[in-house]
Protein backbone atom coordinates (compact mmCIF):
# COMPACT_ATOMS: atom_id res chain seq x y z
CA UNK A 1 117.95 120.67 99.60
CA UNK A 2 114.92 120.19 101.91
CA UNK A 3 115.19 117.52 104.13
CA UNK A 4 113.33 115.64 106.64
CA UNK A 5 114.76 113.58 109.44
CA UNK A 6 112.68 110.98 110.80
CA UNK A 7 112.43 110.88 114.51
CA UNK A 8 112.01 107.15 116.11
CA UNK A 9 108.80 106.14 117.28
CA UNK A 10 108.77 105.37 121.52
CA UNK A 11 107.07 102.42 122.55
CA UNK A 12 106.79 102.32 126.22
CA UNK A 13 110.20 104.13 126.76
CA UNK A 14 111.84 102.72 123.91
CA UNK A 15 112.43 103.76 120.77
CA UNK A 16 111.58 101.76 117.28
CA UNK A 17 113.57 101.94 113.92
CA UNK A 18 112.37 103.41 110.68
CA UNK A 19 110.46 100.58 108.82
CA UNK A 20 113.17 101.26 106.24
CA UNK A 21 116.59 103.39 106.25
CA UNK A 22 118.60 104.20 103.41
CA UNK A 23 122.22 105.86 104.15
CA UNK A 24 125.12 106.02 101.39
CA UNK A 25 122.83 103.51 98.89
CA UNK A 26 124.63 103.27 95.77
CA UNK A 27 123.54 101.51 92.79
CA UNK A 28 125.51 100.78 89.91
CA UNK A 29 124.71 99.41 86.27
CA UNK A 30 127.70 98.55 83.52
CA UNK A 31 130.19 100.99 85.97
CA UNK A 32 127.82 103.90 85.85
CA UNK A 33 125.39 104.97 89.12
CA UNK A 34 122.18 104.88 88.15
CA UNK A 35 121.13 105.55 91.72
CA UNK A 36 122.16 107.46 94.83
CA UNK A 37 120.77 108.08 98.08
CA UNK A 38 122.39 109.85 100.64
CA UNK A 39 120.19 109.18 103.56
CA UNK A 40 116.08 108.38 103.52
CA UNK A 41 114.16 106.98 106.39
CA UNK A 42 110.59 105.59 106.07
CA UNK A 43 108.68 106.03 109.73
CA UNK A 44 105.95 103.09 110.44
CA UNK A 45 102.57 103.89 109.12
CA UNK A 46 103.88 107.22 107.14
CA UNK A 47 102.62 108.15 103.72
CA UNK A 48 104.99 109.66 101.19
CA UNK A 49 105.18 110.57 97.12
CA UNK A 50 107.85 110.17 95.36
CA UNK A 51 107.95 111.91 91.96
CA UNK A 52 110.01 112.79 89.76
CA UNK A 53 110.44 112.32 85.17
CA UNK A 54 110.80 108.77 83.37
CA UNK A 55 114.75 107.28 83.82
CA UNK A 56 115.47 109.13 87.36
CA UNK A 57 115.65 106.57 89.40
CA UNK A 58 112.07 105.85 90.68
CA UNK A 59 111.16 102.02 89.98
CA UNK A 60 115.56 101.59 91.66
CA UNK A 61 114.35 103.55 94.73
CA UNK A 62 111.81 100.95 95.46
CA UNK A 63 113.89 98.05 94.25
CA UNK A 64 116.42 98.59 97.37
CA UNK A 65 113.51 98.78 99.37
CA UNK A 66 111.43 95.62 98.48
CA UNK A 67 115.40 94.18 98.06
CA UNK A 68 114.92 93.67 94.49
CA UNK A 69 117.78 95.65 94.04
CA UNK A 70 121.09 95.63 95.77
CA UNK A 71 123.83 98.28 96.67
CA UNK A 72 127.36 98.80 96.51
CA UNK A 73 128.64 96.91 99.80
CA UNK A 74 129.36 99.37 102.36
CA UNK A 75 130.83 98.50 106.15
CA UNK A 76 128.55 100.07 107.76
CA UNK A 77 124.80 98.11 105.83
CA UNK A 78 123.17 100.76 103.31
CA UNK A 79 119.64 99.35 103.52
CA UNK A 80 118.09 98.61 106.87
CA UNK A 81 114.84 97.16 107.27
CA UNK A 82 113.69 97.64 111.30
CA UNK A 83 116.76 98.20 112.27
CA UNK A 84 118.35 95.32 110.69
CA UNK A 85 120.55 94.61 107.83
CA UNK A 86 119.57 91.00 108.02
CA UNK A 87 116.45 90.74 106.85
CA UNK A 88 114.74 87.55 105.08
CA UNK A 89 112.90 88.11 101.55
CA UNK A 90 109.31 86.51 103.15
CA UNK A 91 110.07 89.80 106.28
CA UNK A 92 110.05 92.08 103.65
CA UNK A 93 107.01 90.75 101.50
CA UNK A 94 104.91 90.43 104.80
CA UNK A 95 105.67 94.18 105.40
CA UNK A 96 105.09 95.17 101.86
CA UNK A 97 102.37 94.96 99.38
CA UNK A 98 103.21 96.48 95.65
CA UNK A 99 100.69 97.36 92.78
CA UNK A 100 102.55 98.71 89.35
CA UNK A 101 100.74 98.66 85.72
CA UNK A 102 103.70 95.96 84.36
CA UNK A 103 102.18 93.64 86.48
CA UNK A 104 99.05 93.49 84.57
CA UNK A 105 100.89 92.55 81.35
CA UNK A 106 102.29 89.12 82.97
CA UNK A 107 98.97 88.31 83.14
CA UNK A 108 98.43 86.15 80.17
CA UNK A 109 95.74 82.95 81.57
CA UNK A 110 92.15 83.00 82.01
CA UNK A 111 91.75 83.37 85.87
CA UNK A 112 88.95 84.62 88.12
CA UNK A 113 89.73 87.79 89.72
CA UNK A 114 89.71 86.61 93.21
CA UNK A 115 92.12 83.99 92.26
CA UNK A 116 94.27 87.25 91.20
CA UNK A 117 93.44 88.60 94.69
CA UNK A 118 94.53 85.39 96.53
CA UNK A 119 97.50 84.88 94.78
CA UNK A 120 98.68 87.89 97.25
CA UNK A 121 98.79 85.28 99.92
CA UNK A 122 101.46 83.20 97.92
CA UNK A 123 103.63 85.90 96.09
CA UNK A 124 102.38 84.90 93.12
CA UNK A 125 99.84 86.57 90.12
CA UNK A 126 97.39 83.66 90.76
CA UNK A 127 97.50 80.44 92.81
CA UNK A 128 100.36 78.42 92.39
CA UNK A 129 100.53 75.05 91.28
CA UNK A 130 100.21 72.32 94.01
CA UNK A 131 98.77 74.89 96.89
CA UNK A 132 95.81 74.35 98.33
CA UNK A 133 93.56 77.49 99.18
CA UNK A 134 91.19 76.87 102.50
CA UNK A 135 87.86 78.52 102.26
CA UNK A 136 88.92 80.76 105.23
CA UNK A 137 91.77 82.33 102.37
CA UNK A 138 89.30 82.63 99.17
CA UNK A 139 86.79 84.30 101.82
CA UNK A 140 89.80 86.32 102.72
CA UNK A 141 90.41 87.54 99.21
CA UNK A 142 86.64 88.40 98.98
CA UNK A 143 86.49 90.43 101.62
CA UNK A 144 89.33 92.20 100.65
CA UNK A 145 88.00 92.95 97.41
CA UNK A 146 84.38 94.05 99.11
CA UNK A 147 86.64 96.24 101.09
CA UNK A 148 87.70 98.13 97.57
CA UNK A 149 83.95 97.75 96.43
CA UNK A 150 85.10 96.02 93.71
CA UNK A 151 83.07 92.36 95.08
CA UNK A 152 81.35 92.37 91.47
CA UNK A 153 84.79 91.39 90.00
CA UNK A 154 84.93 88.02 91.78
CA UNK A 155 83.99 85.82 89.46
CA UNK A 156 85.22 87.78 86.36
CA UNK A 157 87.91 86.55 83.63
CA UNK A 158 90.87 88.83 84.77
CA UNK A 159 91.24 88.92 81.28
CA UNK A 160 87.95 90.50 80.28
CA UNK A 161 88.42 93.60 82.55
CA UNK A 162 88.86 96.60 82.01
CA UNK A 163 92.73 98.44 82.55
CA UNK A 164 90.93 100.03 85.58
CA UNK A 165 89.11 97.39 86.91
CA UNK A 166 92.40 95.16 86.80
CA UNK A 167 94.36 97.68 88.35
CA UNK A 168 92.09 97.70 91.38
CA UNK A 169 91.86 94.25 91.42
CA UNK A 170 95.50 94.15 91.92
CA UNK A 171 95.19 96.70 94.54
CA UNK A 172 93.11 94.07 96.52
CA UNK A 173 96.05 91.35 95.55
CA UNK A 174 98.26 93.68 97.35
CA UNK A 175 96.27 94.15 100.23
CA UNK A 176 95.07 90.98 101.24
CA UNK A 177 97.65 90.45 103.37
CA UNK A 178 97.31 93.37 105.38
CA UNK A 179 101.16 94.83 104.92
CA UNK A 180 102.30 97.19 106.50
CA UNK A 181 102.71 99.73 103.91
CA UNK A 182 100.92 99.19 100.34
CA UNK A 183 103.43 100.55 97.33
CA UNK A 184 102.35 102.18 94.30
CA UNK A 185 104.37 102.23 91.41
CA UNK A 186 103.11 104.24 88.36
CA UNK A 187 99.37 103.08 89.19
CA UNK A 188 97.47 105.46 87.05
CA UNK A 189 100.18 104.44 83.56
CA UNK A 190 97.78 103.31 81.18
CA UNK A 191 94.45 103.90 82.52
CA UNK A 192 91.66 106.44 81.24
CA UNK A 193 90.22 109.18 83.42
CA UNK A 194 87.58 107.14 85.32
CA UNK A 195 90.21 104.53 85.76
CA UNK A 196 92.45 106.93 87.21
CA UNK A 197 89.70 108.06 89.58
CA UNK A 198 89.20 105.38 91.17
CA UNK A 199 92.78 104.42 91.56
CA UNK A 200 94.05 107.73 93.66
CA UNK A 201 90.46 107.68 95.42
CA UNK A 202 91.35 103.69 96.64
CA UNK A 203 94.97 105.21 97.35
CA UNK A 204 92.83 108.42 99.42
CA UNK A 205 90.50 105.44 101.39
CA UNK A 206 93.48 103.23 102.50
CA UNK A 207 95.35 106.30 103.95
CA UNK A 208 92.30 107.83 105.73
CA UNK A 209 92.14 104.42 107.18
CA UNK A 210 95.52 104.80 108.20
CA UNK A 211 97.57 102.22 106.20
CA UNK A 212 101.06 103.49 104.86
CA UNK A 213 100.78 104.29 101.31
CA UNK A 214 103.85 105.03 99.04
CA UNK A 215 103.04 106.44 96.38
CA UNK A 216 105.82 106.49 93.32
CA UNK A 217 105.03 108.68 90.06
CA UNK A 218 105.54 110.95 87.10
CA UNK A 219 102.11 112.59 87.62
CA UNK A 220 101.97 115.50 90.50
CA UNK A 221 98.03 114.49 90.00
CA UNK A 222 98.28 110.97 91.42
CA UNK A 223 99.74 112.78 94.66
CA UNK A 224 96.83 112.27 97.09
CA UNK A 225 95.61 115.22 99.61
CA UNK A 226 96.51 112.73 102.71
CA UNK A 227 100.24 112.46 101.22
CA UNK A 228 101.95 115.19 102.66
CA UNK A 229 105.69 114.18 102.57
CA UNK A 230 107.35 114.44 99.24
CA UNK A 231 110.52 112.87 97.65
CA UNK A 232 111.55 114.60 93.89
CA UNK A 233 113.99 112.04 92.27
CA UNK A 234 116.46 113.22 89.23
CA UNK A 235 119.18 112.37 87.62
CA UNK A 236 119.59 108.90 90.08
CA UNK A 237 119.27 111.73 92.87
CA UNK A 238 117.41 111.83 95.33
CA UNK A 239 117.76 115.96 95.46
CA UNK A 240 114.78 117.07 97.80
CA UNK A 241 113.06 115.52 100.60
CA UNK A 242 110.30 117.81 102.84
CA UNK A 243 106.69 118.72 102.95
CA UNK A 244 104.37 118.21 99.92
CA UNK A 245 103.58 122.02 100.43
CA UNK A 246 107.20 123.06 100.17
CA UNK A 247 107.81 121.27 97.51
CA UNK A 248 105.06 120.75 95.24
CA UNK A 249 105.50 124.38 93.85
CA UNK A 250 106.08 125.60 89.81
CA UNK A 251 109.70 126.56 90.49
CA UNK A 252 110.29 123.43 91.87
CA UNK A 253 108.27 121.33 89.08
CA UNK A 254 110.04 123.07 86.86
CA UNK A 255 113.71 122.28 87.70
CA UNK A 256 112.83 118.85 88.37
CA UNK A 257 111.25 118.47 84.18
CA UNK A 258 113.26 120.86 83.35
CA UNK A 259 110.51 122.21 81.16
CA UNK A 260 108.08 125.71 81.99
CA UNK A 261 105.42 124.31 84.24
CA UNK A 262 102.87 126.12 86.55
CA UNK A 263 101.21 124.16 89.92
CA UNK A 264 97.93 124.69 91.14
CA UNK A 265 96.32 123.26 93.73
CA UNK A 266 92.84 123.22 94.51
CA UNK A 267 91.12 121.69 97.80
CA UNK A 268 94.38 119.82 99.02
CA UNK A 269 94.76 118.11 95.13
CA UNK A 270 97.33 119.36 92.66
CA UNK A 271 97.50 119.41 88.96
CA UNK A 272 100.57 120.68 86.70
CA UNK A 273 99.72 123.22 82.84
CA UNK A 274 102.48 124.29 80.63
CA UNK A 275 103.58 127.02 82.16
């Protein structure tokens, strides 16, 4: 197994916790494990992939970190958030900001999509009932959105967009809260090539500008150059954790789908062919 051990950060002499640590993590579903982690720590402001085929344990790995999901109870805490194992549910929102393709289907009103993108302030896919929204958050969610160059979408029925175009739109819902780390889950599931596009070049933009991107997926393709630590998931296993270049290889593609596969990488970007 490769590994990588995350060294604290020092601040002034001391040193700061992981954003996240995972040590002994055990999830269990009608008495069989459906997920185990021996140890994983997440750095502040680190980018990272994890990959690995449908049913191994992806969309679990980032339950126990958004706390969606919940362990076996150890004595000594399996999930730690900064250093804590007491961590509120509004902590970890503030820190995180999520974008998966289910979300789009619980869309099912006619909303403008900046009303999408300042529902990110509340939690919520839209603006709850009963909250008011001050001028200085709608020209918040704007910005944000002029930040993705997607500004033309404003004023659009969420509903009349395109996959891509909603995907991206939730990208901006994510962000407009400036987390600390934005999570991807399956972005590019659905969309067509120029949706795609656009997706892992947003995900390329908000690394170079040095926001924490986590990045989970099927598709070695969606793995952006500026990713260069890699997780490869299987079997509710998390069985290799090192550098993209290390890793990202056709013998190691092809244990992990357990089908012929061949890697090549061109200018920093990979792409998998039937070996």
């Amino acid at each position: 197994m490769s590994r990588v051990e995350a060294a604290p950060v020092a601040h002034g002499g001391l040193s700061s916790p992981p954003l996240v640590h995972l040590r002994d993590a055990c999830v269990r579903r009608a008495g069989r494990t459906i997920l185990s982690v021996g140890e994983f720590s997440l750095p502040e402001g680190e980018s990272v992939a994890l990959l690995g085929p449908n049913g191994s344990g992806k969309s679990t790995f980032i339950g126990l970190l958004t706390r969606e999901v919940h362990p076996l109870h150890r004595d000594e805490a399996p999930v730690l958030f900064r250093g804590s194992a007491r961590t509120t549910l509004a902590d970890i929102k503030r820190a995180m900001g999520v974008v998966s393709s289910s979300m789009q289907d619980q869309i099912r009103v006619h909303l403008p999509a900046a009303d999408v993108v300042a529902g990110g302030l509340f939690g919520s896919l839209g603006i709850p009932l009963r909250r008011e929204v001050t001028e200085a958050q709608r020209a918040q969610a704007r910005a944000t959105m002029e930040v993705l160059g997607i500004a033309d979408l404003a004023d659009r029925d969420i509903l009349t967009l395109s996959t891509g175009q909603a995907r991206r739109v939730l990208i901006a819902r994510a962000l407009v809260h400036e987390p600390d780390v934005l999570i991807f889950d399956e972005p590019c599931t659905g969309l067509d090539p120029a949706g795609m596009y656009h997706v892992r070049r947003t995900m390329s933009q908000l690394a170079q500008e040095g926001r924490a991107v986590m990045l989970v997926t099927h598709y070695p393709e969606d793995i952006v150059p500026e990713i260069q630590r890699l997780l490869l998931v299987k079997e509710g296993r998390l069985v290799a954790d090192g550098p993209k270049k290390e890793l990202l290889t056709s013998d190691a593609m092809t244990s992990l789908f357990e089908v012929p596969l061949e890697v090549v990488e061109t200018h920093g970007q990979y792409s998998i062919v039937g070996a």
